[in-house]
N, C-alpha and C. Protein backbone atom coordinates (compact mmCIF):
# COMPACT_ATOMS: atom_id res chain seq x y z
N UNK A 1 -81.19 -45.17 22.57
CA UNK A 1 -80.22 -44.38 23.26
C UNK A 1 -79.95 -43.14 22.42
N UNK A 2 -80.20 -41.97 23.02
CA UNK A 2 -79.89 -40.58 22.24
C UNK A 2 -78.49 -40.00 22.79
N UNK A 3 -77.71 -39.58 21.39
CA UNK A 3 -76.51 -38.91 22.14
C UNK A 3 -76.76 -37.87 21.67
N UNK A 4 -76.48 -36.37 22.21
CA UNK A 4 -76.99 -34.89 22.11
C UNK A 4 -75.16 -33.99 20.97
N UNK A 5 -75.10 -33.43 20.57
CA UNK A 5 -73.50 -32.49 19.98
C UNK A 5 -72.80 -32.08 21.28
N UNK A 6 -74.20 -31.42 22.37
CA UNK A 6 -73.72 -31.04 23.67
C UNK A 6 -74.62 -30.66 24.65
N UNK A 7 -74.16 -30.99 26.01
CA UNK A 7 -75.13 -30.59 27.17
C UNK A 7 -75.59 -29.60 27.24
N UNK A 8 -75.57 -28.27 26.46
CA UNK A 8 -76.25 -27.21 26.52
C UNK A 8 -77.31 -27.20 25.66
N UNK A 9 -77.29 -28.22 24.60
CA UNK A 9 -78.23 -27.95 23.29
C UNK A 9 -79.21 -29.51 23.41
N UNK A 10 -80.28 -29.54 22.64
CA UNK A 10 -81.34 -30.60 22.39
C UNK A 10 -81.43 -31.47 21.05
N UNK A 11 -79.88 -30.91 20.49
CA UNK A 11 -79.63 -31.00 19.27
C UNK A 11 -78.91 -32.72 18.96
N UNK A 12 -80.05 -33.34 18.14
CA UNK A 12 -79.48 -34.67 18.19
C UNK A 12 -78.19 -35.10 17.90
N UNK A 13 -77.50 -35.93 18.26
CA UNK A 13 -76.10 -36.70 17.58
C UNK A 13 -76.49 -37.65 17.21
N UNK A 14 -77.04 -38.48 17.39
CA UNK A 14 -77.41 -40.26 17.54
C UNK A 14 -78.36 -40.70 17.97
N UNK A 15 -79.39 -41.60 17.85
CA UNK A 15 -80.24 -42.22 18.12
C UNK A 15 -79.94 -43.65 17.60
N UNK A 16 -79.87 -44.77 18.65
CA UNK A 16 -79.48 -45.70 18.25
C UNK A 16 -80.60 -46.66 18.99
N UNK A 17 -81.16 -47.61 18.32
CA UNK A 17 -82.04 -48.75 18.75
C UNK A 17 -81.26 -49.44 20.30
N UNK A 18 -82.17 -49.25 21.60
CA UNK A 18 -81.59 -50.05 22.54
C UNK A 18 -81.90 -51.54 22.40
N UNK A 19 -82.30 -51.93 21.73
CA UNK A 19 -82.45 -53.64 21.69
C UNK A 19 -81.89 -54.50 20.18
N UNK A 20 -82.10 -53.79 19.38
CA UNK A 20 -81.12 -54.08 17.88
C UNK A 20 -79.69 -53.79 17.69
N UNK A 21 -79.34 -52.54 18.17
CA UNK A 21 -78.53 -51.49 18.24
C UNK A 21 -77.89 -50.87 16.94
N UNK A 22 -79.27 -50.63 16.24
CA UNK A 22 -79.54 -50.33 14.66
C UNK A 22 -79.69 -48.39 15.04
N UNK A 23 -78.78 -48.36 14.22
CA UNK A 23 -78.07 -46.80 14.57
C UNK A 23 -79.00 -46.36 13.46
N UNK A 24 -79.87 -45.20 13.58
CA UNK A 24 -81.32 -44.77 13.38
C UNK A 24 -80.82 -43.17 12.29
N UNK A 25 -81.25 -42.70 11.34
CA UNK A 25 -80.99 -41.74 10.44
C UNK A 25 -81.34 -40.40 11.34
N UNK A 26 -80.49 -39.78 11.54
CA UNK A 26 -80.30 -38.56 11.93
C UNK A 26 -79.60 -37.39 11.11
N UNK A 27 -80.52 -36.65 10.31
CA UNK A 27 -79.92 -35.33 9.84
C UNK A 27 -80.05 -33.92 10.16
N UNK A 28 -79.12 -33.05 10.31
CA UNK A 28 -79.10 -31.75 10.62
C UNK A 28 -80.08 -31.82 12.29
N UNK A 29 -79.52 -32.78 13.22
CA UNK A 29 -80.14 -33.01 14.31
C UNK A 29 -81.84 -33.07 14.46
N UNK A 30 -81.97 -33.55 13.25
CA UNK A 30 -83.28 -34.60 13.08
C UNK A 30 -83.58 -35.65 12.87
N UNK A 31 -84.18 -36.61 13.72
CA UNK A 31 -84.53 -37.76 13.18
C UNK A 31 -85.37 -38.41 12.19
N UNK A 32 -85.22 -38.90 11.42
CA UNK A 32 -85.71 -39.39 10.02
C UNK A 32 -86.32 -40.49 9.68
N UNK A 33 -86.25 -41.16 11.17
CA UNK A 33 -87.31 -42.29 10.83
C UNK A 33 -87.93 -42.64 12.18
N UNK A 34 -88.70 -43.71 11.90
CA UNK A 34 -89.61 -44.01 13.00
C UNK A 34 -89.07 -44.43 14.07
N UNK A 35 -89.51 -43.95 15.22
CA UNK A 35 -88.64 -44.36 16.13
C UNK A 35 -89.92 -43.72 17.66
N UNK A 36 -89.46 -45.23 18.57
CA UNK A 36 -90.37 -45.07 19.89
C UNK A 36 -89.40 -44.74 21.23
N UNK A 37 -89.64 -43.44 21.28
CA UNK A 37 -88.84 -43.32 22.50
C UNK A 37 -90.01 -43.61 23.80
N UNK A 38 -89.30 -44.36 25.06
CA UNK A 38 -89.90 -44.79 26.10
C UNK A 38 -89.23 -44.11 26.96
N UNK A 39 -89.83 -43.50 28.16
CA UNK A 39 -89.54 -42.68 29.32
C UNK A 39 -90.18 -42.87 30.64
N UNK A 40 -89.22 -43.15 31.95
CA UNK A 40 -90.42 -43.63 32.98
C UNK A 40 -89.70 -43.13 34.20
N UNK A 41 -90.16 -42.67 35.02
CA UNK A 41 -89.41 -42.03 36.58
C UNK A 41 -90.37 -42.97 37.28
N UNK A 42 -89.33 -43.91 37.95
CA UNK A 42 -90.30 -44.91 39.11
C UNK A 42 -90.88 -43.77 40.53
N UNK A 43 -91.52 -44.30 41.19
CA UNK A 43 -92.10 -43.66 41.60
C UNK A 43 -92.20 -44.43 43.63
N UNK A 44 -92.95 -43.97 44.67
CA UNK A 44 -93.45 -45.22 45.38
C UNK A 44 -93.73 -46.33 44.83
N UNK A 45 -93.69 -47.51 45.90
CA UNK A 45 -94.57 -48.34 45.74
C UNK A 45 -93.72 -49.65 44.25
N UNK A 46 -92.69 -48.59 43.66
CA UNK A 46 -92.21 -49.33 43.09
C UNK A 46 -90.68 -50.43 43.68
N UNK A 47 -89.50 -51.13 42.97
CA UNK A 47 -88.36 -51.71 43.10
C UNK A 47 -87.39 -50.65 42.71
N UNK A 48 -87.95 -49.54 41.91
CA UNK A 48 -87.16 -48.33 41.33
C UNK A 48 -87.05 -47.21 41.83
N UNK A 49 -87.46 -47.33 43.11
CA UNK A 49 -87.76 -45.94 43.75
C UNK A 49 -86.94 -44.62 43.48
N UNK A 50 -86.74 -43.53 42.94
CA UNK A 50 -86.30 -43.06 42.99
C UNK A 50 -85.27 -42.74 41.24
N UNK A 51 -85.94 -43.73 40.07
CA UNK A 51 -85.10 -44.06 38.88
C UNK A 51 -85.73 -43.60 37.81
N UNK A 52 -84.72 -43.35 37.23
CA UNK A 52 -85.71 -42.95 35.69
C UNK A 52 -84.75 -44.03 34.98
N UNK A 53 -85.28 -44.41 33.74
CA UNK A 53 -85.12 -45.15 32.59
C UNK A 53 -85.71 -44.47 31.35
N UNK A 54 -85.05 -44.37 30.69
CA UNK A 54 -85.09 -44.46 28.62
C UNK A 54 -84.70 -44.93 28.01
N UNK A 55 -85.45 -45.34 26.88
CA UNK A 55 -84.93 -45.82 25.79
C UNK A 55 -85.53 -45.66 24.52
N UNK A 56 -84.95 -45.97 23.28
CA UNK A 56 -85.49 -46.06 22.08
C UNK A 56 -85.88 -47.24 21.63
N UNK A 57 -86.61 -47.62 20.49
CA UNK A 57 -86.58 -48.51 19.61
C UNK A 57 -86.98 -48.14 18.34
N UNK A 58 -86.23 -48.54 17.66
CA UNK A 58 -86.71 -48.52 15.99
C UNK A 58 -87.80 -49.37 15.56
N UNK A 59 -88.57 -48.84 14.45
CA UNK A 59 -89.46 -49.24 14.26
C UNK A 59 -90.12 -50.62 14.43
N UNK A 60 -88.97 -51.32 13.76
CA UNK A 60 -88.95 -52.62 13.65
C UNK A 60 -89.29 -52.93 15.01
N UNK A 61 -88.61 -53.07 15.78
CA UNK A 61 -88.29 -53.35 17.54
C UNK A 61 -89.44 -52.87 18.15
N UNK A 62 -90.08 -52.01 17.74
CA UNK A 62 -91.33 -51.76 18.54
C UNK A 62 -92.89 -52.80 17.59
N UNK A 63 -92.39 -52.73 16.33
CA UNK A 63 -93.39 -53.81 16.33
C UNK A 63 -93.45 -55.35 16.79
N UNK A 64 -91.96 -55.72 16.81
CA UNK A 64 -92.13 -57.02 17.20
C UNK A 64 -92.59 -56.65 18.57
N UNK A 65 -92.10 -55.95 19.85
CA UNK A 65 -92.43 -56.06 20.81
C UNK A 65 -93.67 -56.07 21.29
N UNK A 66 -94.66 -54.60 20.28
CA UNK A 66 -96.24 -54.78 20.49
C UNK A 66 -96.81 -56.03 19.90
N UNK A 67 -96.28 -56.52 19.52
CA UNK A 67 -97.24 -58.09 18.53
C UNK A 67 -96.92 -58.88 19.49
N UNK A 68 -96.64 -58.64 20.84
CA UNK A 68 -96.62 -60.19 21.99
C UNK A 68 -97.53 -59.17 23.10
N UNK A 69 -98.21 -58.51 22.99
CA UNK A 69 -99.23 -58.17 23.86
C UNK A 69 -100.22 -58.82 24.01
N UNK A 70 -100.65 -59.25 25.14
CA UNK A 70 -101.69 -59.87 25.27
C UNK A 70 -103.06 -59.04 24.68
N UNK A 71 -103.03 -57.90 25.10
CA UNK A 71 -104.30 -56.68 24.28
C UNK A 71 -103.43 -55.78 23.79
N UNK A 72 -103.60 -55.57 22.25
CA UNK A 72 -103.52 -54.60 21.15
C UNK A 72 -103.07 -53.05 21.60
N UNK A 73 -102.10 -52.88 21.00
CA UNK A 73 -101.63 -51.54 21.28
C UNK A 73 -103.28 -50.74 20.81
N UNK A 74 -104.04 -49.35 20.94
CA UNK A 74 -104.67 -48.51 20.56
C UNK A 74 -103.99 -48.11 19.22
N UNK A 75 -104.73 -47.65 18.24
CA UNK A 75 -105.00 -47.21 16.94
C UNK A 75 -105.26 -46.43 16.60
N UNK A 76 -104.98 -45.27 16.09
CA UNK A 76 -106.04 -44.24 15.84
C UNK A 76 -105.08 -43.39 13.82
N UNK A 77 -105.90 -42.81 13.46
CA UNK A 77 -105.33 -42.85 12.70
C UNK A 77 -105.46 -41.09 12.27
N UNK A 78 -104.25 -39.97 12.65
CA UNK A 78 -104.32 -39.09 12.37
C UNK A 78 -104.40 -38.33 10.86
N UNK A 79 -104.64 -37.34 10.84
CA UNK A 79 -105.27 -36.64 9.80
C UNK A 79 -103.80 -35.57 9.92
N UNK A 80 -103.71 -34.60 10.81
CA UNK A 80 -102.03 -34.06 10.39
C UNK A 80 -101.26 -34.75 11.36
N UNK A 81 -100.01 -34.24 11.12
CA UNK A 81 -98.28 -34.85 11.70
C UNK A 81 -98.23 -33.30 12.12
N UNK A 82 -97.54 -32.89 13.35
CA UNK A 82 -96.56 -31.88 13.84
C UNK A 82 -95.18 -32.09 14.11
């Protein structure tokens, strides 16, 4: 869950784990650690027609969650960070 300073700006307040609710290092409206934001606008054909959903997870929380996949998250291993 991201909270913003204000609706005009992109400027972080908070990032807090939606499933731990392990409140995540944020300085000078940057985030500082690992963290998986998830984003989805249902679409047809779905129960959500018409919904968007987000959320975060901290690191932790996203590994336990990928380690119950039936097939392996993809891998790749970059050379720079932007």
């Amino acid at each position: 869950m991201r909270k913003f300073l204000n609706d005009n700006t992109n400027e972080l307040k908070t990032v807090v784990c939606n499933h731990c609710q392990k409140e995540l290092k944020v300085k000078n409206g940057i985030l500082m650690e690992g963290c998986f934001h998830g984003e989805i606008t249902f679409g047809y054909f779905s129960n959500k027609d018409g919904k968007k959903h987000s959320f975060d997870l901290c690191e932790e929380c996203y590994d336990k969650m990928t380690k119950s996949f039936a097939i392996p998250v993809e891998e790749e291993e970059l050379s720079e960070l932007l």
